[in-house]
PDB file of N, CA and C in Angstrom:
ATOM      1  N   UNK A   1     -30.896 -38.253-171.972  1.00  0.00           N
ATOM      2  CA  UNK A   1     -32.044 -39.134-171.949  1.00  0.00           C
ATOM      3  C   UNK A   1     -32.914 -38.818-173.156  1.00  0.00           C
ATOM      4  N   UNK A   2     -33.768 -39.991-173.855  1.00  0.00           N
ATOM      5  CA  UNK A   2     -34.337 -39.350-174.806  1.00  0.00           C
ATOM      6  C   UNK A   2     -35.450 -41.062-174.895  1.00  0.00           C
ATOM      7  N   UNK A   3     -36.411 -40.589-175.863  1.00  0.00           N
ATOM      8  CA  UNK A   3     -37.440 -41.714-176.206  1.00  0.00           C
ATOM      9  C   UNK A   3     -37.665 -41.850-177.585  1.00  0.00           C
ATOM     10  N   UNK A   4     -38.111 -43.284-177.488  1.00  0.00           N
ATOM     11  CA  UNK A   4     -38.065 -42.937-179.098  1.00  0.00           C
ATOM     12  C   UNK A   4     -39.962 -43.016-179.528  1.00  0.00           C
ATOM     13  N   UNK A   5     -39.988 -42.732-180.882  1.00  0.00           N
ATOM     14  CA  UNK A   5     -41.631 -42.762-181.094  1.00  0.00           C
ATOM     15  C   UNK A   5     -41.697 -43.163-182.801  1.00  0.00           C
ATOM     16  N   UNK A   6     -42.813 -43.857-183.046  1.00  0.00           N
ATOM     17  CA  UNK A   6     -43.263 -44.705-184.197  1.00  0.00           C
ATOM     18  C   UNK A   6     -44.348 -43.641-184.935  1.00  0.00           C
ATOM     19  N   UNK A   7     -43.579 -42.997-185.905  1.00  0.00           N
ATOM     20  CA  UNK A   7     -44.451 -41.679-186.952  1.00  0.00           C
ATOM     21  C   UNK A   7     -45.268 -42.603-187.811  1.00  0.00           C
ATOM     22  N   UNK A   8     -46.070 -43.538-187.573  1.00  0.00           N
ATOM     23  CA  UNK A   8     -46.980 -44.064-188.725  1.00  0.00           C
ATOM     24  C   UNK A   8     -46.847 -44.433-190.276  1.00  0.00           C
ATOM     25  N   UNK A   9     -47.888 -42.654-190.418  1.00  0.00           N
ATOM     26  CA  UNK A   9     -48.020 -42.026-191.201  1.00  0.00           C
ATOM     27  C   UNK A   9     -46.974 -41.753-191.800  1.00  0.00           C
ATOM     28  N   UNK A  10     -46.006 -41.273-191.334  1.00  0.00           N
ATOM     29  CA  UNK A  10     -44.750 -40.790-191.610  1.00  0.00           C
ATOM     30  C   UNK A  10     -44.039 -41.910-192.343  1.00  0.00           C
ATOM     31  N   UNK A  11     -44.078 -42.837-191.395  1.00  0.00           N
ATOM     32  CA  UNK A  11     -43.053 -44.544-191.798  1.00  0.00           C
ATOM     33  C   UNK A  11     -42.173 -44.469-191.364  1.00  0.00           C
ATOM     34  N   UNK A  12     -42.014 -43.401-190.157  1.00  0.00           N
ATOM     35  CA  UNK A  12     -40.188 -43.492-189.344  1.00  0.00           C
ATOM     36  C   UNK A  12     -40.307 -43.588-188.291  1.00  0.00           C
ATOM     37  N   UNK A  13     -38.860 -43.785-187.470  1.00  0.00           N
ATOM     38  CA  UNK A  13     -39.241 -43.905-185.779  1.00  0.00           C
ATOM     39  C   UNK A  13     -37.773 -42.705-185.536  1.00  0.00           C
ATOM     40  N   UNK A  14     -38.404 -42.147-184.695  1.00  0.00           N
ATOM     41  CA  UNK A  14     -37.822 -40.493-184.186  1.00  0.00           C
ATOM     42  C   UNK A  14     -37.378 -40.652-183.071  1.00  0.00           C
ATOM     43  N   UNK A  15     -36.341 -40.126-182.654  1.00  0.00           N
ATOM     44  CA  UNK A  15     -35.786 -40.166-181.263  1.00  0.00           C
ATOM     45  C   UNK A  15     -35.911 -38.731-180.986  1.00  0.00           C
ATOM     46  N   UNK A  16     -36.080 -38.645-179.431  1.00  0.00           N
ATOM     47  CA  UNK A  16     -36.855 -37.047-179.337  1.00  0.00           C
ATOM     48  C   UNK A  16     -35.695 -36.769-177.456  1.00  0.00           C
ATOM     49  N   UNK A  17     -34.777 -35.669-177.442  1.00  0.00           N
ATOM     50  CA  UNK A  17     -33.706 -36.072-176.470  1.00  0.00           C
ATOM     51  C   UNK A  17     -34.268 -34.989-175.601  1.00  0.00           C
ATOM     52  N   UNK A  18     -34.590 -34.991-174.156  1.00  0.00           N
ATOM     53  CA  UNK A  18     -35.054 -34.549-173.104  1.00  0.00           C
ATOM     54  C   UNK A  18     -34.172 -33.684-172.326  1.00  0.00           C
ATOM     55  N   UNK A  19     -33.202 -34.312-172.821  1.00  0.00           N
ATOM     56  CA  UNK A  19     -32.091 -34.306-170.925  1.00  0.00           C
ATOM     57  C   UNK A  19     -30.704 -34.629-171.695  1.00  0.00           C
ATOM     58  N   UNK A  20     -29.694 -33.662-171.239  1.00  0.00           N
ATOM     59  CA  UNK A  20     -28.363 -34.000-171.809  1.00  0.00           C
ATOM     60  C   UNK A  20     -27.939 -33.387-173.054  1.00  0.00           C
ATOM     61  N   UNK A  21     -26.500 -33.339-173.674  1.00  0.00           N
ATOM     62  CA  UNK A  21     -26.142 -32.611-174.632  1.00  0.00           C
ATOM     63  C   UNK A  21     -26.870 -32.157-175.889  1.00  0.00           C
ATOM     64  N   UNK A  22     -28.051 -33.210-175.905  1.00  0.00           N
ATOM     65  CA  UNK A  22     -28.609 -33.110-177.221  1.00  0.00           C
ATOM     66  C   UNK A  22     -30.394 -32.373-176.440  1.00  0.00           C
ATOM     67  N   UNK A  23     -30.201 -32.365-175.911  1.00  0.00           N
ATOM     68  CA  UNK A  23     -31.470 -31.175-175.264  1.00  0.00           C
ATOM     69  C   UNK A  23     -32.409 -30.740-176.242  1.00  0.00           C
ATOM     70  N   UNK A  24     -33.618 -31.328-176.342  1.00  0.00           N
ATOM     71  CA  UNK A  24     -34.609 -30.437-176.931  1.00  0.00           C
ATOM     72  C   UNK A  24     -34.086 -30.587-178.698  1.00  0.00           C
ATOM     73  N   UNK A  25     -33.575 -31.944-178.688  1.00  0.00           N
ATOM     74  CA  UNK A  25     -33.027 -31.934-180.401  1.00  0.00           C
ATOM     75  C   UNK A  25     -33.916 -33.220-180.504  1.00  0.00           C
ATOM     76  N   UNK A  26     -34.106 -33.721-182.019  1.00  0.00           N
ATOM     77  CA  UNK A  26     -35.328 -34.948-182.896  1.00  0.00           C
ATOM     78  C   UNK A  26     -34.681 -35.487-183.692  1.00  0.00           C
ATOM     79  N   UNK A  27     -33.643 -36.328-183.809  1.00  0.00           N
ATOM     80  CA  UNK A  27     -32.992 -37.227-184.495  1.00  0.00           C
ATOM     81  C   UNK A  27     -34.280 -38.263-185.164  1.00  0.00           C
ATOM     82  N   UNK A  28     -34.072 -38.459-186.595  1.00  0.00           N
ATOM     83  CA  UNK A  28     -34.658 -39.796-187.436  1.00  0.00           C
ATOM     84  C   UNK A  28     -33.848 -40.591-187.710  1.00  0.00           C
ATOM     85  N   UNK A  29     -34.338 -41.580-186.754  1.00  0.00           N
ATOM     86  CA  UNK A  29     -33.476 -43.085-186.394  1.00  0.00           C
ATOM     87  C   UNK A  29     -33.606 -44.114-187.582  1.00  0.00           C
ATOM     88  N   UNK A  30     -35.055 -44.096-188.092  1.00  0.00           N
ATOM     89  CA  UNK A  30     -35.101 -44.973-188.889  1.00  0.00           C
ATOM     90  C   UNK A  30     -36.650 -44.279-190.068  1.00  0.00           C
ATOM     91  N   UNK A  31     -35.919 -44.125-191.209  1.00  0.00           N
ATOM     92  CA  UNK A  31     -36.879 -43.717-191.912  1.00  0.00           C
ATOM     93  C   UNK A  31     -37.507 -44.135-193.257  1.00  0.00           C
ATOM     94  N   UNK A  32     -38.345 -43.795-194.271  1.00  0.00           N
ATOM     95  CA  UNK A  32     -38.451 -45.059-195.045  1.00  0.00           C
ATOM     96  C   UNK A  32     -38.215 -46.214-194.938  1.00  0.00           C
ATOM     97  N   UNK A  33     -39.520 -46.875-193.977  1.00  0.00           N
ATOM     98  CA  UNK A  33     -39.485 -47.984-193.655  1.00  0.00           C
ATOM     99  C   UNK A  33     -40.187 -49.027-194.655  1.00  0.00           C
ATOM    100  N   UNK A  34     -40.183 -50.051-194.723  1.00  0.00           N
ATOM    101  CA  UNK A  34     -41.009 -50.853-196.261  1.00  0.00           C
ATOM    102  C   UNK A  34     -42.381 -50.921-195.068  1.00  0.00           C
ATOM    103  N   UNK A  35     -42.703 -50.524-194.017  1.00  0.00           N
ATOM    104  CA  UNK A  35     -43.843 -50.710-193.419  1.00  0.00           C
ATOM    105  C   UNK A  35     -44.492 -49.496-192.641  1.00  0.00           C
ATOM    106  N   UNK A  36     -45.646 -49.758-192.017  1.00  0.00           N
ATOM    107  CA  UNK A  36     -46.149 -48.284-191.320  1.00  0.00           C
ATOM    108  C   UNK A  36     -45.888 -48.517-189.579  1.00  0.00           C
ATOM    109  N   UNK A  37     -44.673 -48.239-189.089  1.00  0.00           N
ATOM    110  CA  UNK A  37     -44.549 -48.595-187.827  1.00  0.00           C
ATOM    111  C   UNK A  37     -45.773 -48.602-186.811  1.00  0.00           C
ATOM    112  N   UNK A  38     -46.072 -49.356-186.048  1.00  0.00           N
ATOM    113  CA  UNK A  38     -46.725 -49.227-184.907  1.00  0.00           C
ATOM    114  C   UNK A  38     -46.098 -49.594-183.101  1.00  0.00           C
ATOM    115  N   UNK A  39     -45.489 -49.626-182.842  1.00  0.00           N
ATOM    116  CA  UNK A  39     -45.253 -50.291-181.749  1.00  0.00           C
ATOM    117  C   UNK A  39     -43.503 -50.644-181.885  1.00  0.00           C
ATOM    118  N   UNK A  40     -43.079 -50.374-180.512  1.00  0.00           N
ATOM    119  CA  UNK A  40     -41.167 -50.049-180.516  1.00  0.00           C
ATOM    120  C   UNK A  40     -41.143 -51.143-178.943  1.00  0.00           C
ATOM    121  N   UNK A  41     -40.205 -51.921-179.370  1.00  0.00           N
ATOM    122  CA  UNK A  41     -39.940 -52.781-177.981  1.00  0.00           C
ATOM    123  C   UNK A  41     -38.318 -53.014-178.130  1.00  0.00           C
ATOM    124  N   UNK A  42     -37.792 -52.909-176.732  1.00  0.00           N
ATOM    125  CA  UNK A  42     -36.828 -53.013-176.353  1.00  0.00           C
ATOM    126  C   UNK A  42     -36.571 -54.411-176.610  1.00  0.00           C
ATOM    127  N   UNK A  43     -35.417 -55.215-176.971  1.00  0.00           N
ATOM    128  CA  UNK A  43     -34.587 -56.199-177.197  1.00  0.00           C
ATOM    129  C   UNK A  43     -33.874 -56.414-176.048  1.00  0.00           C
ATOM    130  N   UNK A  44     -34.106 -58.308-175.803  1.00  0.00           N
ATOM    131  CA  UNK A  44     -32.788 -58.226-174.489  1.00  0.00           C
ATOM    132  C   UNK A  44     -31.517 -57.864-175.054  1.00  0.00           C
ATOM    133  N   UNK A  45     -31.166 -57.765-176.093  1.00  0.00           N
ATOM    134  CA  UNK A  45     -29.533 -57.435-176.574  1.00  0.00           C
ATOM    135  C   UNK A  45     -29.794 -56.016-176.944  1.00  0.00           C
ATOM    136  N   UNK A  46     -30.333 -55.052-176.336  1.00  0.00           N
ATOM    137  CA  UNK A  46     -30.618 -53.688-176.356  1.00  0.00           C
ATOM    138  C   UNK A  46     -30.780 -52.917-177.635  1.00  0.00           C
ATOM    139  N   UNK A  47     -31.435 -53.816-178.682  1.00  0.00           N
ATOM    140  CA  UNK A  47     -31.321 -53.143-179.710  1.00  0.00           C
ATOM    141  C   UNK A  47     -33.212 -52.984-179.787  1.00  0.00           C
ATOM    142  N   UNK A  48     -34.052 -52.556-181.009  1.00  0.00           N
ATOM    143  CA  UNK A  48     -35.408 -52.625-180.952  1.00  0.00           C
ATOM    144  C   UNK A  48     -36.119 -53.078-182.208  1.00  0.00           C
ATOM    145  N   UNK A  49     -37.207 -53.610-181.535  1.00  0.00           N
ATOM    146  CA  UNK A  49     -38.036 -54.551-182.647  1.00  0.00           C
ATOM    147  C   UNK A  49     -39.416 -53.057-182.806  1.00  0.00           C
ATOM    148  N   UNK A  50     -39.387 -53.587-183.929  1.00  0.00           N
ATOM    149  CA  UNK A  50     -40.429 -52.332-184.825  1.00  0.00           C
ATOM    150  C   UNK A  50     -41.398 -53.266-185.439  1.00  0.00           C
ATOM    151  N   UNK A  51     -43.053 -52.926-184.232  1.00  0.00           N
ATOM    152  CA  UNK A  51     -43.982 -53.938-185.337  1.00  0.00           C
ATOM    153  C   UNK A  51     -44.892 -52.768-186.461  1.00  0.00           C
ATOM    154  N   UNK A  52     -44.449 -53.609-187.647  1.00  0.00           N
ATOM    155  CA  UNK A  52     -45.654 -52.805-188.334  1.00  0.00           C
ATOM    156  C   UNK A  52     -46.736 -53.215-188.404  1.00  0.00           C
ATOM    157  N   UNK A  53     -47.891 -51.988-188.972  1.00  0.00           N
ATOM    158  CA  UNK A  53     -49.254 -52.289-188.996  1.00  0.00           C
ATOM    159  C   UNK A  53     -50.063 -52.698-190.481  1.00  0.00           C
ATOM    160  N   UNK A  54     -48.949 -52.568-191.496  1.00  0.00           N
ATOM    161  CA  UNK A  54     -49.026 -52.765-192.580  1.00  0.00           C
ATOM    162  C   UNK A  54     -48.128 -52.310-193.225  1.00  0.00           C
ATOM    163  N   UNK A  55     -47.915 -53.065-194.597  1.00  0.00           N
ATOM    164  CA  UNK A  55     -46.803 -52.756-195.431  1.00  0.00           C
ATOM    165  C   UNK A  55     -47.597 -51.835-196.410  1.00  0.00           C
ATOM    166  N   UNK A  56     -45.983 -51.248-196.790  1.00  0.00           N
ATOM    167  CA  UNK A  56     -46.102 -49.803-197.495  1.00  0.00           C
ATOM    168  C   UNK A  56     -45.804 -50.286-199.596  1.00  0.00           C
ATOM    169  N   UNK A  57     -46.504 -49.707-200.316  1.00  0.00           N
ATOM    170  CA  UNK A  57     -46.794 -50.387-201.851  1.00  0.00           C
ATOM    171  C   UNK A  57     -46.252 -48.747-202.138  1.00  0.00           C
ATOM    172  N   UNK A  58     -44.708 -48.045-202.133  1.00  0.00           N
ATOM    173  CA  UNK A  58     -44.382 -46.733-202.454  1.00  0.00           C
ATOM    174  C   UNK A  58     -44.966 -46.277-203.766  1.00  0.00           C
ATOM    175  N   UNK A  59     -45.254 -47.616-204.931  1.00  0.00           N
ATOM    176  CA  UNK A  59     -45.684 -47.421-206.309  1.00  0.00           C
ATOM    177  C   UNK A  59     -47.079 -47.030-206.381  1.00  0.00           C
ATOM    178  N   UNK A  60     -47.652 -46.993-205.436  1.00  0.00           N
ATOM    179  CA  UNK A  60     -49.462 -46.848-205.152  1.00  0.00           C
ATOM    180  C   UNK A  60     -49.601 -45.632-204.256  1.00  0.00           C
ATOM    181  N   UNK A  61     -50.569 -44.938-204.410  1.00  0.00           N
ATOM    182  CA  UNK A  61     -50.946 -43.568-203.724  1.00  0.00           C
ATOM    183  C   UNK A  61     -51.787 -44.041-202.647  1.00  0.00           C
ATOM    184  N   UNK A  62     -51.371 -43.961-201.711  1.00  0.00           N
ATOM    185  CA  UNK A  62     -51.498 -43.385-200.404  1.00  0.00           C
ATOM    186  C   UNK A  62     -51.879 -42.665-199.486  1.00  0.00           C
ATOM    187  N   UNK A  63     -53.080 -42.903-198.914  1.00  0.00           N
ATOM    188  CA  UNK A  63     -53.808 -41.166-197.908  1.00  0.00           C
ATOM    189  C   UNK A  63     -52.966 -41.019-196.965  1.00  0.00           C
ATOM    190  N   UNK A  64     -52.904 -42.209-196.198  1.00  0.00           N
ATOM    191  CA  UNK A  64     -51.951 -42.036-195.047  1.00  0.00           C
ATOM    192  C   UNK A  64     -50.875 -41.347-195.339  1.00  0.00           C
ATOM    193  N   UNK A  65     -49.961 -41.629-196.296  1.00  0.00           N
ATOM    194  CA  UNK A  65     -48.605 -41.032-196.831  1.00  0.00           C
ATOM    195  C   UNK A  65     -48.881 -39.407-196.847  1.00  0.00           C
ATOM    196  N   UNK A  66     -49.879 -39.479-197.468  1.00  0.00           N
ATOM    197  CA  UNK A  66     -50.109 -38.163-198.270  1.00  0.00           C
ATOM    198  C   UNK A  66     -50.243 -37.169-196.788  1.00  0.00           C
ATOM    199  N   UNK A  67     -51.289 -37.437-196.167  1.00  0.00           N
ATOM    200  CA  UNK A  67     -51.486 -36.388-195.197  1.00  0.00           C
ATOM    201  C   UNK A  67     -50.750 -36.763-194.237  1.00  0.00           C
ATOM    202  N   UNK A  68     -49.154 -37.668-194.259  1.00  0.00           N
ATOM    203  CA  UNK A  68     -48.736 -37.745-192.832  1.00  0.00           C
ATOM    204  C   UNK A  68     -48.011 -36.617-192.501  1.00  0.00           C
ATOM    205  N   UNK A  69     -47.393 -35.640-193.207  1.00  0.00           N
ATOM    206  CA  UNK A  69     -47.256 -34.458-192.865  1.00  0.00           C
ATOM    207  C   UNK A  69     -48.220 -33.026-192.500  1.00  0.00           C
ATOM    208  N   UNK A  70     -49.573 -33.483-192.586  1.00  0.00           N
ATOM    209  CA  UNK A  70     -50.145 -31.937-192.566  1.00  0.00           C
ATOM    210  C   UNK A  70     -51.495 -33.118-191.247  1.00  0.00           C
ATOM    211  N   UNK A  71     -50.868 -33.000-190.270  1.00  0.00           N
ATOM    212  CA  UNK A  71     -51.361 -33.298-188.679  1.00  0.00           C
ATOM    213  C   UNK A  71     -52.256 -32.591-188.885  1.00  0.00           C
ATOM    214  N   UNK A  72     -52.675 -30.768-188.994  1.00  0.00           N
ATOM    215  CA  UNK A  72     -54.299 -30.311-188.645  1.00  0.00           C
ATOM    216  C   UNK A  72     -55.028 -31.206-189.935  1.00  0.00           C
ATOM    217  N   UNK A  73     -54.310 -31.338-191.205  1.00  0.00           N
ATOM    218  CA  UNK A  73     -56.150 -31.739-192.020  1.00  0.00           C
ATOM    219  C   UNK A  73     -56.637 -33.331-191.692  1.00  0.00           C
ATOM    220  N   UNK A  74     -55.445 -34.098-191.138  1.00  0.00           N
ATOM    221  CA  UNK A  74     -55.735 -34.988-190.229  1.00  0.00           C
ATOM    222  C   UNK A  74     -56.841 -35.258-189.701  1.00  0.00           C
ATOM    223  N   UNK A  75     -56.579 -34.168-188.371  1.00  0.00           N
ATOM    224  CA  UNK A  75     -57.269 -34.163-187.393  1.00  0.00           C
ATOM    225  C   UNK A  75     -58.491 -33.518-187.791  1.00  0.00           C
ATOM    226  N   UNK A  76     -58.943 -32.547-189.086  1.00  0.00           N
ATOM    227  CA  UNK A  76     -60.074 -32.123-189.417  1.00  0.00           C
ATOM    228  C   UNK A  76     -60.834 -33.095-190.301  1.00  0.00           C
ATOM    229  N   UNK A  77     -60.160 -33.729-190.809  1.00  0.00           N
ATOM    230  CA  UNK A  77     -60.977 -34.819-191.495  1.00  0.00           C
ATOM    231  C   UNK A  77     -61.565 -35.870-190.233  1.00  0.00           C
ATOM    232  N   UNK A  78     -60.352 -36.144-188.979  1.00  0.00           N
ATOM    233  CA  UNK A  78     -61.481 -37.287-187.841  1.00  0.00           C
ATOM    234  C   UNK A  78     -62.449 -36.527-187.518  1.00  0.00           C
ATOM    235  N   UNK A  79     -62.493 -35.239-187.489  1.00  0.00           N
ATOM    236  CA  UNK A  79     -63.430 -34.336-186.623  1.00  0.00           C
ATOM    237  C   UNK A  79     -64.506 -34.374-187.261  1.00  0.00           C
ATOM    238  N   UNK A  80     -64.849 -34.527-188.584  1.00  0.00           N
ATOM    239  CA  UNK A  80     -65.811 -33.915-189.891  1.00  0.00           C
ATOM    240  C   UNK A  80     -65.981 -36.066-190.367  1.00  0.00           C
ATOM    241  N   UNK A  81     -65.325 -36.486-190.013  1.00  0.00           N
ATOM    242  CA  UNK A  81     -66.390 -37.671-189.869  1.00  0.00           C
ATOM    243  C   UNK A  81     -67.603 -38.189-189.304  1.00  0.00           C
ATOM    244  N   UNK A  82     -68.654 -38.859-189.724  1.00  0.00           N
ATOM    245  CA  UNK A  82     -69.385 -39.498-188.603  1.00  0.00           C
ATOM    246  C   UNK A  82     -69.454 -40.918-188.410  1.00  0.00           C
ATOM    247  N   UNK A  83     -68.816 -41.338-186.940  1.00  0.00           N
ATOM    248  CA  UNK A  83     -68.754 -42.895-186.742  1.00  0.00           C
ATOM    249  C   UNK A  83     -69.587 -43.606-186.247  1.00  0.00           C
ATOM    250  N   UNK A  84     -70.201 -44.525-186.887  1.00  0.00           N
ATOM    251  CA  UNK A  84     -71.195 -45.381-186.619  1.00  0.00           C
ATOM    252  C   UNK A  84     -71.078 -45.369-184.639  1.00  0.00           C
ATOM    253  N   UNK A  85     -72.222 -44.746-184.242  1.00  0.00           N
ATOM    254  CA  UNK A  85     -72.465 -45.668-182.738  1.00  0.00           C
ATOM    255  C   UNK A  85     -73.678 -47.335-182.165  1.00  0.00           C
ATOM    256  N   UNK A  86     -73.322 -47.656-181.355  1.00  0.00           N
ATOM    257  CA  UNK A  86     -74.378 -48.431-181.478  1.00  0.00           C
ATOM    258  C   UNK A  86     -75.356 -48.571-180.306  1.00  0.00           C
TER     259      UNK A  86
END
């Protein structure tokens, strides 16, 4: 058994296996995508639709790209923001 998940940042969608021979293993199903995945839906012909949230310009620099590997400065940059309340 396994699920799959939409890396953004990353631009790939990861299969992550739970249960069964591949136990606790992370296959990349689909990577360098021309877009920034958001959202994975099952197909009636069992295959999957991948919506993106925007397309990817590889010739142009990129924050998202840049920090989609380093998750803590991520998360220290949302932390060290301040968002408008109202």
């Amino acid at each position: 058994m396994s699920f799959l998940v939409c890396e953004t940042g990353m631009a790939r969608v990861t299969r992550y296996h739970f249960k069964g021979p591949k136990e606790n293993f992370r296959e990349f199903v689909a990577e360098n995508l021309p877009g920034y995945p958001d959202n994975i839906r099952l197909s009636i012909l069992g295959t999957y639709y991948v919506g993106f949230v925007g397309v990817r310009h590889p010739s142009k620099f990129s924050l998202l790209e840049w920090l989609g590997p380093l998750p803590s400065l991520r998360g220290l940059l949302m932390r060290s923001n301040k968002w408008p309340t109202s």
